[in-house]
N, C-alpha and C. Protein backbone atom coordinates (compact mmCIF):
# COMPACT_ATOMS: atom_id res chain seq x y z
N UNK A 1 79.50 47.90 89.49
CA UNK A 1 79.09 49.28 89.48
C UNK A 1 79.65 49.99 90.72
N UNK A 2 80.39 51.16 90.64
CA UNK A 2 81.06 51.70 91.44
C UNK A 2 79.59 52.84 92.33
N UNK A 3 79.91 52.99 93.81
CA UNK A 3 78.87 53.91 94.02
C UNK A 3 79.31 54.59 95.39
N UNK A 4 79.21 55.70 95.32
CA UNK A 4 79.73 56.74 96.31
C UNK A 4 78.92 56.32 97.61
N UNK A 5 79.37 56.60 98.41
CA UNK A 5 78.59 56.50 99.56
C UNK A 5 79.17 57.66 100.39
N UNK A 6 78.08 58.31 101.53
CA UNK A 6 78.27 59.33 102.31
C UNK A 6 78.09 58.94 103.50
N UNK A 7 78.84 59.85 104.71
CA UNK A 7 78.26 60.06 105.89
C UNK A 7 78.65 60.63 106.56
N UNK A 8 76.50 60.64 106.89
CA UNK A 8 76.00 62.05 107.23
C UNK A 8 76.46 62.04 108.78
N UNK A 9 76.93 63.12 109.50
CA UNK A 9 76.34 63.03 110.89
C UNK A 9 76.01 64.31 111.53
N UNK A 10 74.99 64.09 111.95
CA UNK A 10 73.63 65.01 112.96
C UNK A 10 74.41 64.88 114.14
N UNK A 11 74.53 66.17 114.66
CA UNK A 11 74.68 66.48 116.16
C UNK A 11 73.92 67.79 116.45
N UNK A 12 72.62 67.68 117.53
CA UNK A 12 71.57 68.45 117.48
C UNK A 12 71.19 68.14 119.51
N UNK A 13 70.17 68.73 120.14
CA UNK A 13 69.64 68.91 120.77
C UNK A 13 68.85 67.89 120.90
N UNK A 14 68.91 67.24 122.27
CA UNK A 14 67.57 65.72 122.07
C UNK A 14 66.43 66.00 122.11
N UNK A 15 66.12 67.66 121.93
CA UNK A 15 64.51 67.53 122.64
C UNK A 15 64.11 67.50 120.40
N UNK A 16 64.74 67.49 119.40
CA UNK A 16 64.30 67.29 118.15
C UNK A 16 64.36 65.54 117.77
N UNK A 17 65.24 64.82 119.04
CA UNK A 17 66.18 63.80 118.08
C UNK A 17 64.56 62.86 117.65
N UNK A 18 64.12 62.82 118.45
CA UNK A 18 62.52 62.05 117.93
C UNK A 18 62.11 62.27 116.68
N UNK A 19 62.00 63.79 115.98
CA UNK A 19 61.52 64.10 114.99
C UNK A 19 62.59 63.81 113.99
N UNK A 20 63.72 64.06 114.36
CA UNK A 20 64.72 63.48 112.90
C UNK A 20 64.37 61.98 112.84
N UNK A 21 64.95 61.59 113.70
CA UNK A 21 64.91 59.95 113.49
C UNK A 21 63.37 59.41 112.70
N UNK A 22 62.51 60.03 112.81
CA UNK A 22 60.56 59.83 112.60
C UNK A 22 60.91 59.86 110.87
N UNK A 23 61.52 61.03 110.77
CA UNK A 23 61.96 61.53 109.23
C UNK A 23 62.61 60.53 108.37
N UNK A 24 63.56 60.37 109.14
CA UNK A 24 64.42 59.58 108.65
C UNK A 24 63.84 58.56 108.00
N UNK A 25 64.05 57.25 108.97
CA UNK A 25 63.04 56.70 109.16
C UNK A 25 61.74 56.37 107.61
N UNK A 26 60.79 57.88 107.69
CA UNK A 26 59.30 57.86 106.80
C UNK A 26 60.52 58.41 105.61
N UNK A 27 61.28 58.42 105.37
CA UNK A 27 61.82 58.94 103.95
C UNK A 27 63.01 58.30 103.97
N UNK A 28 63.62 57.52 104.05
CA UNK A 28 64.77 56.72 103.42
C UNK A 28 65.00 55.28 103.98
N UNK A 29 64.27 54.18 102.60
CA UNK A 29 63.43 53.21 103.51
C UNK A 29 64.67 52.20 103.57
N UNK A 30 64.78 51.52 104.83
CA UNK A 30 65.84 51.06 104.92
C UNK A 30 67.22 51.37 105.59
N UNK A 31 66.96 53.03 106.28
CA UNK A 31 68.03 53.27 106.70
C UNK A 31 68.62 52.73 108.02
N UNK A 32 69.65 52.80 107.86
CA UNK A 32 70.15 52.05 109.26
C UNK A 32 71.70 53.26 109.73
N UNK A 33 71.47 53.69 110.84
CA UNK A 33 71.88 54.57 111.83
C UNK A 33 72.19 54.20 113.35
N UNK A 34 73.41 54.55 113.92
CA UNK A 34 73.62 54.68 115.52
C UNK A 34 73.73 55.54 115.67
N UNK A 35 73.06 56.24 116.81
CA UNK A 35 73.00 57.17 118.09
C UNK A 35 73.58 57.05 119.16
N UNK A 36 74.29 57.47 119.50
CA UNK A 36 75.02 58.48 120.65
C UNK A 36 74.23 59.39 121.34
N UNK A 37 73.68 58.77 122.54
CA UNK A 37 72.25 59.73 122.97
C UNK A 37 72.88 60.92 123.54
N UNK A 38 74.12 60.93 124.21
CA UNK A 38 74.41 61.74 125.35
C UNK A 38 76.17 62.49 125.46
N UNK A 39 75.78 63.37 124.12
CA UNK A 39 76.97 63.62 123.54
C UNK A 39 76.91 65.53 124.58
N UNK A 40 78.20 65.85 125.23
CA UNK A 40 78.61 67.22 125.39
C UNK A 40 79.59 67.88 125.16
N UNK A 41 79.32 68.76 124.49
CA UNK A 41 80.66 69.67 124.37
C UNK A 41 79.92 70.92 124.11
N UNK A 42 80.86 71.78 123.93
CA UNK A 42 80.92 73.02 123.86
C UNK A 42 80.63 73.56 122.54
N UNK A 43 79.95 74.20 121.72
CA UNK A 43 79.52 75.15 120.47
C UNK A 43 79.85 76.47 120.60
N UNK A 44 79.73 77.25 119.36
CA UNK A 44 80.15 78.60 119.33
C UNK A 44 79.24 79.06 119.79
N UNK A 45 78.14 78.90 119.59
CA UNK A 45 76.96 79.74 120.34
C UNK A 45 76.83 80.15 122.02
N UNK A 46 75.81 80.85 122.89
CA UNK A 46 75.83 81.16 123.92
C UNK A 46 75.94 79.95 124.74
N UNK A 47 76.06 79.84 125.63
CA UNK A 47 76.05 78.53 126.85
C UNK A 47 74.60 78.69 127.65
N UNK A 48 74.06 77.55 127.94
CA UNK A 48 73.26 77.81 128.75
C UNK A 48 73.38 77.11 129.74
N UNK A 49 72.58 77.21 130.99
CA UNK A 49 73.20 76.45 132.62
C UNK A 49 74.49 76.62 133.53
N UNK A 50 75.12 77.20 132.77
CA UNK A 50 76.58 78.21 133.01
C UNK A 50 77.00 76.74 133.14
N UNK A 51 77.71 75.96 132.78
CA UNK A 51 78.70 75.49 132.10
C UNK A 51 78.62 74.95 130.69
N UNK A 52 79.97 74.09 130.63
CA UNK A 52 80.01 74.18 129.06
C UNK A 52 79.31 73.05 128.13
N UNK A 53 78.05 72.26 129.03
CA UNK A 53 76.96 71.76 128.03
C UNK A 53 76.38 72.94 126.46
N UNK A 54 76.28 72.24 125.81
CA UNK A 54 75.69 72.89 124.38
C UNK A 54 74.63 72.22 123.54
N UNK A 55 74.09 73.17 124.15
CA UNK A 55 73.19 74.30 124.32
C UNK A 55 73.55 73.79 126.17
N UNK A 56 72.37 72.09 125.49
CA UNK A 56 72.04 71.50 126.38
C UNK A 56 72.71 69.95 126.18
N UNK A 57 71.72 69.64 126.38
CA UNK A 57 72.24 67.61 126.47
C UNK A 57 71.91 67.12 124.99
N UNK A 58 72.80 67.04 123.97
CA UNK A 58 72.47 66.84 122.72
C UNK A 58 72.86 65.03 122.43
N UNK A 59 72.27 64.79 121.43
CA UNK A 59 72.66 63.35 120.69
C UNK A 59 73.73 63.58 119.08
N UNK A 60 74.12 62.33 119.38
CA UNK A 60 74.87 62.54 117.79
C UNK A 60 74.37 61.16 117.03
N UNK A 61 73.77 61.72 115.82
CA UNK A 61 73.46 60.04 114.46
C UNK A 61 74.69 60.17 113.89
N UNK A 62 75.10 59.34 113.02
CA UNK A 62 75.83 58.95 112.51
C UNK A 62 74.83 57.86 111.35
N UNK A 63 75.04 57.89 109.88
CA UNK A 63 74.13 57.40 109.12
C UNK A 63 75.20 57.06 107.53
N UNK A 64 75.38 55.67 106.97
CA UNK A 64 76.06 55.94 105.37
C UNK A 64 75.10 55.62 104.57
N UNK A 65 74.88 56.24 103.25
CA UNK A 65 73.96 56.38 102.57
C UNK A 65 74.41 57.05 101.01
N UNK A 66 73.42 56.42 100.03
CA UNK A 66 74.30 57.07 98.73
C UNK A 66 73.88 58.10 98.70
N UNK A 67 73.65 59.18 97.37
CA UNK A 67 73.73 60.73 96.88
C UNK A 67 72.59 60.69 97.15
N UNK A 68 71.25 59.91 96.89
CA UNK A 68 70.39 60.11 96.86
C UNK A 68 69.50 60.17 98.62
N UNK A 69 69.97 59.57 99.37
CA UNK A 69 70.05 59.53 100.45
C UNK A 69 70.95 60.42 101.73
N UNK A 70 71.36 61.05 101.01
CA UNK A 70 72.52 62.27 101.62
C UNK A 70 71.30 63.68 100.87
N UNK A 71 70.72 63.95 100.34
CA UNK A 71 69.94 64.70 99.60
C UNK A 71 69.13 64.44 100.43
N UNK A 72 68.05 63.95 100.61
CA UNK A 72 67.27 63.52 101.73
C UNK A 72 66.95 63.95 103.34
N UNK A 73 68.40 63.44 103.53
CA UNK A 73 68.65 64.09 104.69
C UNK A 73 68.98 65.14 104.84
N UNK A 74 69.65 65.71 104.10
CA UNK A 74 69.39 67.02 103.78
C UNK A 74 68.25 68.23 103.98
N UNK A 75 67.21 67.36 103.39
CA UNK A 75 66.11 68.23 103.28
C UNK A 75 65.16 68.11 104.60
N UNK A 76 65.27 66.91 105.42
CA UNK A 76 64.84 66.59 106.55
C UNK A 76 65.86 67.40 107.73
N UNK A 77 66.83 67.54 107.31
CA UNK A 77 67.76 68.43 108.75
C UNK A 77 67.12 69.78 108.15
N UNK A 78 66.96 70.58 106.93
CA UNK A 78 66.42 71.79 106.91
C UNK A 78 65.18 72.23 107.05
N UNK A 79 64.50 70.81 106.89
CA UNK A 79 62.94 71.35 107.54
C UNK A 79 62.81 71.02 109.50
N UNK A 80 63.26 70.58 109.56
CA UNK A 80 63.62 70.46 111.05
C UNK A 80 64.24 71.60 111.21
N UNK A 81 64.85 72.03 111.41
CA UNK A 81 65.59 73.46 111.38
C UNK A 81 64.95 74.82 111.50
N UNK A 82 64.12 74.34 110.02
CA UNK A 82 63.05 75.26 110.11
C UNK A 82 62.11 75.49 111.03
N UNK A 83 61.84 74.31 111.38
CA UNK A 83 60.33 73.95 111.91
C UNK A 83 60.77 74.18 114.11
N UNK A 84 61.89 74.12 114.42
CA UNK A 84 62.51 74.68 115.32
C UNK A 84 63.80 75.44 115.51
N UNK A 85 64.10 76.31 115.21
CA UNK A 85 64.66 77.78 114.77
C UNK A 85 65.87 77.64 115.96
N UNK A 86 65.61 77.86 117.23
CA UNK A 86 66.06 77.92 118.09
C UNK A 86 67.12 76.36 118.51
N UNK A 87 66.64 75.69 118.48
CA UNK A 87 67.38 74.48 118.47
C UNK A 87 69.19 74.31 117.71
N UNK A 88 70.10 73.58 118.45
CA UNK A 88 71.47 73.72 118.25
C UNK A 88 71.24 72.53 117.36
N UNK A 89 71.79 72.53 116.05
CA UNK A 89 71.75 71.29 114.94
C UNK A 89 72.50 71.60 114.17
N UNK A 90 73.71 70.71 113.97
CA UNK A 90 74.63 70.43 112.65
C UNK A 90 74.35 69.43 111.89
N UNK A 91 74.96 69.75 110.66
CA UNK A 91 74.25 68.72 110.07
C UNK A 91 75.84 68.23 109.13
N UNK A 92 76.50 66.99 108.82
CA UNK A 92 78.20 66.98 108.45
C UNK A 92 77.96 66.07 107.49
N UNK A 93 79.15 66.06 106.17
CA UNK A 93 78.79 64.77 105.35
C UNK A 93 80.10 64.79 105.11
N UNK A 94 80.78 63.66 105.00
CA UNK A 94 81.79 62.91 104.68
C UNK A 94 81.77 61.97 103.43
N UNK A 95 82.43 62.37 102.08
CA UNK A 95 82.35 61.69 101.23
C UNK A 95 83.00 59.91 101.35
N UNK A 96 82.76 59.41 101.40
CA UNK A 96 83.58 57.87 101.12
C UNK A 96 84.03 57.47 99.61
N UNK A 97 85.22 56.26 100.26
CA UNK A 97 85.40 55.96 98.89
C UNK A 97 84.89 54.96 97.79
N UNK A 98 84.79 55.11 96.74
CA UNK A 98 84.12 53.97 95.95
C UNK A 98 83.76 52.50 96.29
N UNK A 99 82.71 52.34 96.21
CA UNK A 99 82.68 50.83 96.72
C UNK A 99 82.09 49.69 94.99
């Protein structure tokens, strides 16, 4: 059986990364993910601290997972999102190939 696999990767602000990972985690059982706690660069948005950290001191996940699990996360990066407005969060998916 052939089956797509994705991956996702989150690059966001560490003061959320607790609550994604919690998400994660309580809704996709089994997932397995590395973090990159102490990722900087620069975003389109404003700068803060006058240099070119973005926002601030962010993390990056990195996560592969099928359709149903790319959906998921999905809905966990947009209620996070929601649920802190202000916060810098991308959310990226990369199709893979058949396995």
């Amino acid at each position: 059986m052939n089956t797509k696999t994705y991956r996702a990767e989150i690059i966001s602000n560490q003061s959320v990364q607790d609550d994604i990972i919690e998400l994660l985690e309580q809704e996709i059982e089994g997932i397995q993910y590395t973090v990159l706690p102490d990722a900087q660069g620069r975003g389109g948005k404003a700068k803060k601290l006058g240099d070119t950290v973005w926002p601030e001191m962010n993390f990056v996940l990195f996560c592969y997972v099928d359709l149903e699990g790319a959906k998921k996360i999905k809905a966990i990066f947009n209620a996070i999102k929601e649920k802190f407005p202000q916060e810098g969060m991308s959310l990226f998916f990369a199709e893979s190939a058949e396995v």
